[in-house]
PDB file of N, CA and C in Angstrom:
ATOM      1  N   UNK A   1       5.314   2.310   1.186  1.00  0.00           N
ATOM      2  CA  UNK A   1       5.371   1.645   2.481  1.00  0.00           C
ATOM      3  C   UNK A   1       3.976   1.279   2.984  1.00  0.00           C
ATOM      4  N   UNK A   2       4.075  -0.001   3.864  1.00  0.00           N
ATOM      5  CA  UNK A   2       2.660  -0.021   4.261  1.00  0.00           C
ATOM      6  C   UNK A   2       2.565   0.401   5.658  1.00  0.00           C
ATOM      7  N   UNK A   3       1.147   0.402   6.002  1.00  0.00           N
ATOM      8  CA  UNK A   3       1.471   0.686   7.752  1.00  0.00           C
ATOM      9  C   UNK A   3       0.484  -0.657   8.464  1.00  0.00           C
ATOM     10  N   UNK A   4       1.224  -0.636   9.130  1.00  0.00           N
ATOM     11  CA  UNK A   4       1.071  -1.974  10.059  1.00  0.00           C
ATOM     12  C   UNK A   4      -0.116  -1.872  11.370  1.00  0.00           C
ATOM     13  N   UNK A   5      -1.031  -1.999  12.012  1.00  0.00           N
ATOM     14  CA  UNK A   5      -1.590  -1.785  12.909  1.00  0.00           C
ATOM     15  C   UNK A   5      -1.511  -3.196  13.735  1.00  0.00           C
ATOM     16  N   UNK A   6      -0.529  -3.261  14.629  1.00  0.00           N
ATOM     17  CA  UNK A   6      -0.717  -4.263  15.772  1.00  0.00           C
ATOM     18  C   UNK A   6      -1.778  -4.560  16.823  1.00  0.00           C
ATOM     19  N   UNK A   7      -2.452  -5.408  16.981  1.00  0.00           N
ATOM     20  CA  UNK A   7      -3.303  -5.792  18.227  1.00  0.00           C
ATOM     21  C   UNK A   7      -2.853  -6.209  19.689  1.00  0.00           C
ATOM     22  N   UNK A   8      -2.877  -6.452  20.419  1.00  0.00           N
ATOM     23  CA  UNK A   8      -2.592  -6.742  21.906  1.00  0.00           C
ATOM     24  C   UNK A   8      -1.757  -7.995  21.816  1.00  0.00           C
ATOM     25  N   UNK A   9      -1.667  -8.493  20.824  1.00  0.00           N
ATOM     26  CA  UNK A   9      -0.897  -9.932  20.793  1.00  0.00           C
ATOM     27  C   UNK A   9       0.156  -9.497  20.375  1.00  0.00           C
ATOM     28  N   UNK A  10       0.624  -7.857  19.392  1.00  0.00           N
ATOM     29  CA  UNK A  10       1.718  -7.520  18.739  1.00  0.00           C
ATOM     30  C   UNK A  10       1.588  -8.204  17.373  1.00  0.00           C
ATOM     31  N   UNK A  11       0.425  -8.735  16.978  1.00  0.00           N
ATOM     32  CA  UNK A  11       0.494  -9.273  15.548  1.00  0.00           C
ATOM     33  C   UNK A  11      -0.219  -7.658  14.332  1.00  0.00           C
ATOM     34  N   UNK A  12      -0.177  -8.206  13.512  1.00  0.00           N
ATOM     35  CA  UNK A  12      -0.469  -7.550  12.859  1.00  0.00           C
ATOM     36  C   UNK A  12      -2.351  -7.451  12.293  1.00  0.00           C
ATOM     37  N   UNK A  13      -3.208  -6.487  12.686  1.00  0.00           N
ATOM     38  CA  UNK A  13      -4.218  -6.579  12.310  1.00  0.00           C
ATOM     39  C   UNK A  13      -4.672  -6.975  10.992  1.00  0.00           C
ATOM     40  N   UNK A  14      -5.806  -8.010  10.656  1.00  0.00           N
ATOM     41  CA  UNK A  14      -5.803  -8.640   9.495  1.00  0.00           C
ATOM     42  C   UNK A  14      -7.015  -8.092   9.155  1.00  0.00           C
ATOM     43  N   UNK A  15      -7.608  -7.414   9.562  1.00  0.00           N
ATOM     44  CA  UNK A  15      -9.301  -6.702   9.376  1.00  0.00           C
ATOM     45  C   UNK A  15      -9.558  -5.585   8.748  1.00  0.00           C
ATOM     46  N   UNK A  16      -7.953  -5.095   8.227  1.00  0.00           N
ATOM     47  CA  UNK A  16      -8.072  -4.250   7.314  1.00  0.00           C
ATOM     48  C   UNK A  16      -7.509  -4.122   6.100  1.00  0.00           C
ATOM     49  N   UNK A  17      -8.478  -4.183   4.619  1.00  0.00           N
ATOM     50  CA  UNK A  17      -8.167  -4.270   3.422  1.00  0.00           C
ATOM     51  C   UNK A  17      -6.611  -3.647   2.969  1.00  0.00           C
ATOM     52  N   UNK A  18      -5.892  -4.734   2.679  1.00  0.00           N
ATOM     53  CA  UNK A  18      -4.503  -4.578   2.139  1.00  0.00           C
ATOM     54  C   UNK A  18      -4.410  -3.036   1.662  1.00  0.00           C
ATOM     55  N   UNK A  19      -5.270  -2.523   0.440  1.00  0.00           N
ATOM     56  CA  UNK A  19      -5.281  -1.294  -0.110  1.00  0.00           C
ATOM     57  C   UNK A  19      -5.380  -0.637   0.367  1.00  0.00           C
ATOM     58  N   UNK A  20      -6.384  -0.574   1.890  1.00  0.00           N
ATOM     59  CA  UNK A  20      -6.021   0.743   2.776  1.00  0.00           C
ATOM     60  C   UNK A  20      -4.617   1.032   3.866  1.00  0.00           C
ATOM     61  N   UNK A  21      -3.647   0.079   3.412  1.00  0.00           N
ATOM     62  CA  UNK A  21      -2.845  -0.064   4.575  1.00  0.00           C
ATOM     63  C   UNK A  21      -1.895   0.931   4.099  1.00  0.00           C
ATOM     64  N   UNK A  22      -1.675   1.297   2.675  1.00  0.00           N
ATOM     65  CA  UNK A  22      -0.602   1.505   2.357  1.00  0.00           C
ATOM     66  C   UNK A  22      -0.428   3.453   2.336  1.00  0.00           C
ATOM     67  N   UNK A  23       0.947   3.945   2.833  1.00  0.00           N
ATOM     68  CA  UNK A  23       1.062   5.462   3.088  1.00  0.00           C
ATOM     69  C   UNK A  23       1.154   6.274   1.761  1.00  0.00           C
ATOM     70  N   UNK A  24       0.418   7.270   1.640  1.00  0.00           N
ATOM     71  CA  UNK A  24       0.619   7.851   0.561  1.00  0.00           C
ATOM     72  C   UNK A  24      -0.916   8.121  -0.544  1.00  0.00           C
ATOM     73  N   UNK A  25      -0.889   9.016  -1.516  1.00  0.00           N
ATOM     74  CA  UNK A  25      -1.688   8.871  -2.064  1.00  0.00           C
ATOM     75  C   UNK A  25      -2.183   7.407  -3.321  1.00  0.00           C
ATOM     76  N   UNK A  26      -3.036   7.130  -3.663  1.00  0.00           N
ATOM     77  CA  UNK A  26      -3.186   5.919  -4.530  1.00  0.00           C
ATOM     78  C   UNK A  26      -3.402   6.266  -5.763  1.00  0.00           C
ATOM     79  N   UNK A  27      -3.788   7.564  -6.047  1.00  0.00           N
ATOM     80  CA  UNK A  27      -3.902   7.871  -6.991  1.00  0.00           C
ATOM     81  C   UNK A  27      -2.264   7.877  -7.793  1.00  0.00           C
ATOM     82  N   UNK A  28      -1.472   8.695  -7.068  1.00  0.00           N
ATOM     83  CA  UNK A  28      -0.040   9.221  -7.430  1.00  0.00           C
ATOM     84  C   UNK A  28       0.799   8.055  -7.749  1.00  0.00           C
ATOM     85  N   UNK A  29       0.433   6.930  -6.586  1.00  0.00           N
ATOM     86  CA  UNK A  29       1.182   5.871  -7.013  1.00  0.00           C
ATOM     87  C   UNK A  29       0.810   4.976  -8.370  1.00  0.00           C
ATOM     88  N   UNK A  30      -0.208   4.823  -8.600  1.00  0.00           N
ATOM     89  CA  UNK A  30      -0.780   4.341  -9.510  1.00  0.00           C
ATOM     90  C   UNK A  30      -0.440   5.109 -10.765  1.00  0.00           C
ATOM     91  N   UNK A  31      -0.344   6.398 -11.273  1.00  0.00           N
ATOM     92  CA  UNK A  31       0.474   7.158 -11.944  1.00  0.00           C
ATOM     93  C   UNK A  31       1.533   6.807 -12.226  1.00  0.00           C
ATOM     94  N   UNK A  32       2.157   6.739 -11.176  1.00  0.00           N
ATOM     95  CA  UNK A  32       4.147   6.291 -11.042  1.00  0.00           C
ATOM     96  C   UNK A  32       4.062   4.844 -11.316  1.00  0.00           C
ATOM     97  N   UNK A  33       3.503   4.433 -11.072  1.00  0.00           N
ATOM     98  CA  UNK A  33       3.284   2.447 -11.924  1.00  0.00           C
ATOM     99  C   UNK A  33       3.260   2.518 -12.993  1.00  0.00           C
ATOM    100  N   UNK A  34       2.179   3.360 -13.222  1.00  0.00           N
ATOM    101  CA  UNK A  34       1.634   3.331 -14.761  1.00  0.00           C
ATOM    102  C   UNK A  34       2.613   3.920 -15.533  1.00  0.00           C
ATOM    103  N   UNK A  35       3.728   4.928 -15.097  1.00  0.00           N
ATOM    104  CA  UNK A  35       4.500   5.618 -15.659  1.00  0.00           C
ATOM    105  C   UNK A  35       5.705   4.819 -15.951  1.00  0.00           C
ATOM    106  N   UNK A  36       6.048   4.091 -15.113  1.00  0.00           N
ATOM    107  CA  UNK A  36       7.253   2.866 -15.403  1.00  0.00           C
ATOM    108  C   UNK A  36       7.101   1.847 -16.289  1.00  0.00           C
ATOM    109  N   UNK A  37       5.949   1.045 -16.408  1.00  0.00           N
ATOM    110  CA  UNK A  37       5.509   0.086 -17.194  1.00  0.00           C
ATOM    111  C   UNK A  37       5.580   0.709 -18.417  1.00  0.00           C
ATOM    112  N   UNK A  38       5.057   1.821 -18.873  1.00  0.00           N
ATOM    113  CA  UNK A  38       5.141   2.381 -20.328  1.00  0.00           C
ATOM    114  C   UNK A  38       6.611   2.496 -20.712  1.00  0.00           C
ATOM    115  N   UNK A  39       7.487   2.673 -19.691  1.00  0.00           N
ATOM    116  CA  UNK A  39       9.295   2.926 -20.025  1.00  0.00           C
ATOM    117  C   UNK A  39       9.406   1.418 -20.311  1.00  0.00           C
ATOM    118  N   UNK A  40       9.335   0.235 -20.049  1.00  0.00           N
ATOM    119  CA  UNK A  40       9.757  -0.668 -19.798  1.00  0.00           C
ATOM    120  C   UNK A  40       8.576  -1.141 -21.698  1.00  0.00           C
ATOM    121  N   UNK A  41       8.061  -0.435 -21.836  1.00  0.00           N
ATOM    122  CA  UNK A  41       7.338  -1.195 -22.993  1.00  0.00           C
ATOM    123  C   UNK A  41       6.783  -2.246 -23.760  1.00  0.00           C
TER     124      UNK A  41
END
């Protein structure tokens, strides 16, 4: 999931790098990517 930070307009802040938006560790997910793609072969 990502997380969203709204500004005063209710939009969505654009000032912060896509990769930091997202919940969770990056390492783990990147694991679990890497772990599917090898099933899929």
């Amino acid at each position: 999931p990502l997380l969203y930070e709204l500004g005063d307009d209710m939009m969505p802040a654009e000032d912060i790098p896509l990769d930091s938006r997202y919940l969770g560790d990056p390492e783990a997910a990147k694991a679990a990517a890497e772990a599917v793609a090898r099933q899929a072969g």
